[in-house]
Protein backbone atom coordinates (compact mmCIF):
# COMPACT_ATOMS: atom_id res chain seq x y z
CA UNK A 1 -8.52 0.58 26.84
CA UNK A 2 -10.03 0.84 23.46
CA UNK A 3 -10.46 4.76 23.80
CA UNK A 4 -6.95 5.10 24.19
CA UNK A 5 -5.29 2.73 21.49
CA UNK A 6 -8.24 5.05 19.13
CA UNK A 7 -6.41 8.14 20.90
CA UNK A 8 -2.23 6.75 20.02
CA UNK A 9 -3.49 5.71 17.08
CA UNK A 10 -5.10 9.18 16.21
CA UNK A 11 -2.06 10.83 17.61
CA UNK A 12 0.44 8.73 15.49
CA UNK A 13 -1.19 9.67 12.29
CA UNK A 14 -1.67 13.20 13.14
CA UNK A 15 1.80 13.71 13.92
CA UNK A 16 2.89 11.83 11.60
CA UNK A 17 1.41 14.09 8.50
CA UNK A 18 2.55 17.02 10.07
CA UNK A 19 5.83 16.39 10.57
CA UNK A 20 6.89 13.01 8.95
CA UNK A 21 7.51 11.83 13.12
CA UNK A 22 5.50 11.27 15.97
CA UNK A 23 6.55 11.40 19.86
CA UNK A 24 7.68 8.06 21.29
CA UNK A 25 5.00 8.11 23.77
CA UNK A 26 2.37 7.08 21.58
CA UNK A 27 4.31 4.10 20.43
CA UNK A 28 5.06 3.26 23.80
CA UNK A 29 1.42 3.52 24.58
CA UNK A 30 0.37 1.26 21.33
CA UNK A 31 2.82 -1.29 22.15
CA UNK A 32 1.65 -1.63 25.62
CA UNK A 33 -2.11 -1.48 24.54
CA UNK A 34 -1.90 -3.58 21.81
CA UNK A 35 0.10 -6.49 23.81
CA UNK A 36 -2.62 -6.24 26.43
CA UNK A 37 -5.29 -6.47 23.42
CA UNK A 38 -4.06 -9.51 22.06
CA UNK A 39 -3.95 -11.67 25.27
CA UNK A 40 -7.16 -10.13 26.17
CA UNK A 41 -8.49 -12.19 22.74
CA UNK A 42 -5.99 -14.53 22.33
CA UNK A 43 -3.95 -15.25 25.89
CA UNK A 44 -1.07 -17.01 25.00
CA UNK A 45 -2.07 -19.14 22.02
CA UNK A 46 -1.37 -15.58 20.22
CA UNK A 47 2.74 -15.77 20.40
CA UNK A 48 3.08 -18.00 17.51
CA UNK A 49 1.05 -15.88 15.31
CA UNK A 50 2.53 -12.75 16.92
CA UNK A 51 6.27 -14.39 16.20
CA UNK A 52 4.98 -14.96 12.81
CA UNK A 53 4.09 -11.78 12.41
CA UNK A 54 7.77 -10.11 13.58
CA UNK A 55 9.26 -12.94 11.40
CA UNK A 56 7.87 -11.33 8.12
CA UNK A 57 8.36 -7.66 9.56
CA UNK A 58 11.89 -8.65 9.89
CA UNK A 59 12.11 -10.46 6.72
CA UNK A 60 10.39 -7.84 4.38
CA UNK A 61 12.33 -5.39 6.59
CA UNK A 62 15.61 -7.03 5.27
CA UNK A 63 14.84 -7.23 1.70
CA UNK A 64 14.26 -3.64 2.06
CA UNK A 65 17.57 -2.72 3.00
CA UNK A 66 19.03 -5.11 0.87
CA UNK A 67 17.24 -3.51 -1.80
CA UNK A 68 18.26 0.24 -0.87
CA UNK A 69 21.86 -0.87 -0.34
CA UNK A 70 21.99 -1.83 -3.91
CA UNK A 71 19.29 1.27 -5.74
CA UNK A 72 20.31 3.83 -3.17
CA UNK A 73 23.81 2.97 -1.95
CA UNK A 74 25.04 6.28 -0.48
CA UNK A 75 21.74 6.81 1.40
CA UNK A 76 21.33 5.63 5.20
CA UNK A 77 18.92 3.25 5.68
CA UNK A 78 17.12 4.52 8.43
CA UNK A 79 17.11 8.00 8.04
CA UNK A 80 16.96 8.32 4.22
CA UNK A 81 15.20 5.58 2.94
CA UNK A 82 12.88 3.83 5.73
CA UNK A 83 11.73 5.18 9.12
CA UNK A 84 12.61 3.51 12.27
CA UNK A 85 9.22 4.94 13.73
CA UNK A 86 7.68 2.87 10.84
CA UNK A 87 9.63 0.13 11.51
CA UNK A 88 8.64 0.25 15.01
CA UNK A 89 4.45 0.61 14.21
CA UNK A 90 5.44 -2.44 12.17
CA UNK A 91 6.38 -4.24 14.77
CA UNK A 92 3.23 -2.99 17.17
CA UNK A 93 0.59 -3.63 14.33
CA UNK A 94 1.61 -6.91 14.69
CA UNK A 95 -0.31 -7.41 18.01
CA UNK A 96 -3.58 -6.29 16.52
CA UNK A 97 -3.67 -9.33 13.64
CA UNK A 98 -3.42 -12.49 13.06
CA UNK A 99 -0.53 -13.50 11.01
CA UNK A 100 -3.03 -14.08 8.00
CA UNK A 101 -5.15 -10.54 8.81
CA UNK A 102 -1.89 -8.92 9.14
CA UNK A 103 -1.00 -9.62 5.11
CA UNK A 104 -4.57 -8.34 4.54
CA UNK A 105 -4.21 -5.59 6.51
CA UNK A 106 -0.60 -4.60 5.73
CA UNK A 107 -1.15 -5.00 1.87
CA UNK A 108 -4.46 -3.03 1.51
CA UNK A 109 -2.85 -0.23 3.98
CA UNK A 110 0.48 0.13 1.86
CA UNK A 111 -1.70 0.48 -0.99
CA UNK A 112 -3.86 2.85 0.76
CA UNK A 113 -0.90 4.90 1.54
CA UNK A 114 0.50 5.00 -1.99
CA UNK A 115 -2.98 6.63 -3.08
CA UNK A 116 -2.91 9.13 -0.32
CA UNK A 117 0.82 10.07 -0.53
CA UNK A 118 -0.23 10.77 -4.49
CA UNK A 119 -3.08 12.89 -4.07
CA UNK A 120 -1.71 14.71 -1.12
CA UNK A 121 1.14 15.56 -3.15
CA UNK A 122 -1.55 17.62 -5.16
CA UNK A 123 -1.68 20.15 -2.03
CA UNK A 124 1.00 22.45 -1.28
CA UNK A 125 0.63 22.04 2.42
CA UNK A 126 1.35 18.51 2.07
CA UNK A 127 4.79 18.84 0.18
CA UNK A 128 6.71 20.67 2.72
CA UNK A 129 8.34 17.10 3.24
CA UNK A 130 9.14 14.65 0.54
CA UNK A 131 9.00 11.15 2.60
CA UNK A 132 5.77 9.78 3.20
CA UNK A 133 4.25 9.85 6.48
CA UNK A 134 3.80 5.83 6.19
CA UNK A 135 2.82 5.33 10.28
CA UNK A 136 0.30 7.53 10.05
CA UNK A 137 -1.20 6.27 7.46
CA UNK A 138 -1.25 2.98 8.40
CA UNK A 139 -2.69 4.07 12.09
CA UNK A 140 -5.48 5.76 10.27
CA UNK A 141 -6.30 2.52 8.42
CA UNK A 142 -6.09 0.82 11.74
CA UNK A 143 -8.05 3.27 13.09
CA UNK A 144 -10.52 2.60 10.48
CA UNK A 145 -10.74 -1.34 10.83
CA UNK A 146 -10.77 -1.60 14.50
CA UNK A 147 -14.03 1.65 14.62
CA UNK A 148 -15.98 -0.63 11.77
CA UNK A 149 -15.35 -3.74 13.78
CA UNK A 150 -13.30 -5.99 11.16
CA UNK A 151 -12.15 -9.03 13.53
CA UNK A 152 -8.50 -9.15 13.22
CA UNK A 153 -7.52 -12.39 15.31
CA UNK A 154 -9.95 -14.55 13.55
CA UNK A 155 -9.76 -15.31 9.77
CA UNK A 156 -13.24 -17.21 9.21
CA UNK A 157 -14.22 -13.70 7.45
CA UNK A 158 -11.63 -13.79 5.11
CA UNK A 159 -11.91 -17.79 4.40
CA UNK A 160 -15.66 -16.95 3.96
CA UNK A 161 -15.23 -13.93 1.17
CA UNK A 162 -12.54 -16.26 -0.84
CA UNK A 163 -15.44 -18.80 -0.85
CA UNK A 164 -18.15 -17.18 -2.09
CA UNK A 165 -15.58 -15.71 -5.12
């Protein structure tokens, strides 16, 4: 099971850079995978923190739109300003963290993207599209913490690094 969410998650971000979309398969796959992850660690003391986590997809996911209708009023939401594929890996990150790991995880990786959005901007390979392949980079940061072995249902790590600040 883990080989294959490393293989959707690997095929999300790949497709993703190269053509700002990726097949619905691999969602499909992820959402599947991941669901089957978390009750694997969790069972079903996970919902609440899964709920919590589609509670602030949904709400930053709202004061996005509210946001474009306002800056960017004559563009469509989902097909000018936000994807609904990243929507959707929104929504199946959210089985890989617990709620507090997923505002780690989904700050650091937004950041991350930023950075390489900028410098692949540099490349003229990269700028045959103009939106930012935002799934794919957040798979490959996924990708990254799940290969190094970060625990993402527990958040004794994280309580431990504030700590010792």
């Amino acid at each position: 099971m883990t080989f294959l969410i490393y293989l959707f998650l690997l095929m999300i971000f790949l497709e993703d850079l190269h053509n700002r979309s990726f097949h619905a398969f691999w969602l499909a796959g992820l959402l599947v995978l991941g669901g089957l992850k978390q009750y694997q660690f969790t069972g079903m003391a996970g919902l609440p923190g899964l709920f919590m986590n589609w509670g602030l997809i949904l709400i930053i996911t709202g004061m996005l739109w509210i946001y474009s209708r306002w800056r960017f009023p004559q563009r469509k939401f989902w097909d000018q300003v936000f994807g609904f594929g990243d929507f959707a890996f929104w929504m199946a990150l959210a089985f890989f963290f617990s709620p507090m790991n997923m505002v780690v995880f989904w700050t650091a990786s937004l950041m991350l993207s930023a950075l390489f959005h900028l410098v692949g901007m540099s490349f003229p390979f990269y700028n045959k599209h103009s939106n930012i392949p935002l799934a794919g980079y957040q798979a490959f940061a996924l990708l990254l913490v799940l290969l190094i072995g970060l625990p993402t249902y527990n958040e004794s790590w994280l309580w431990q690094w504030m700590n010792w600040q």
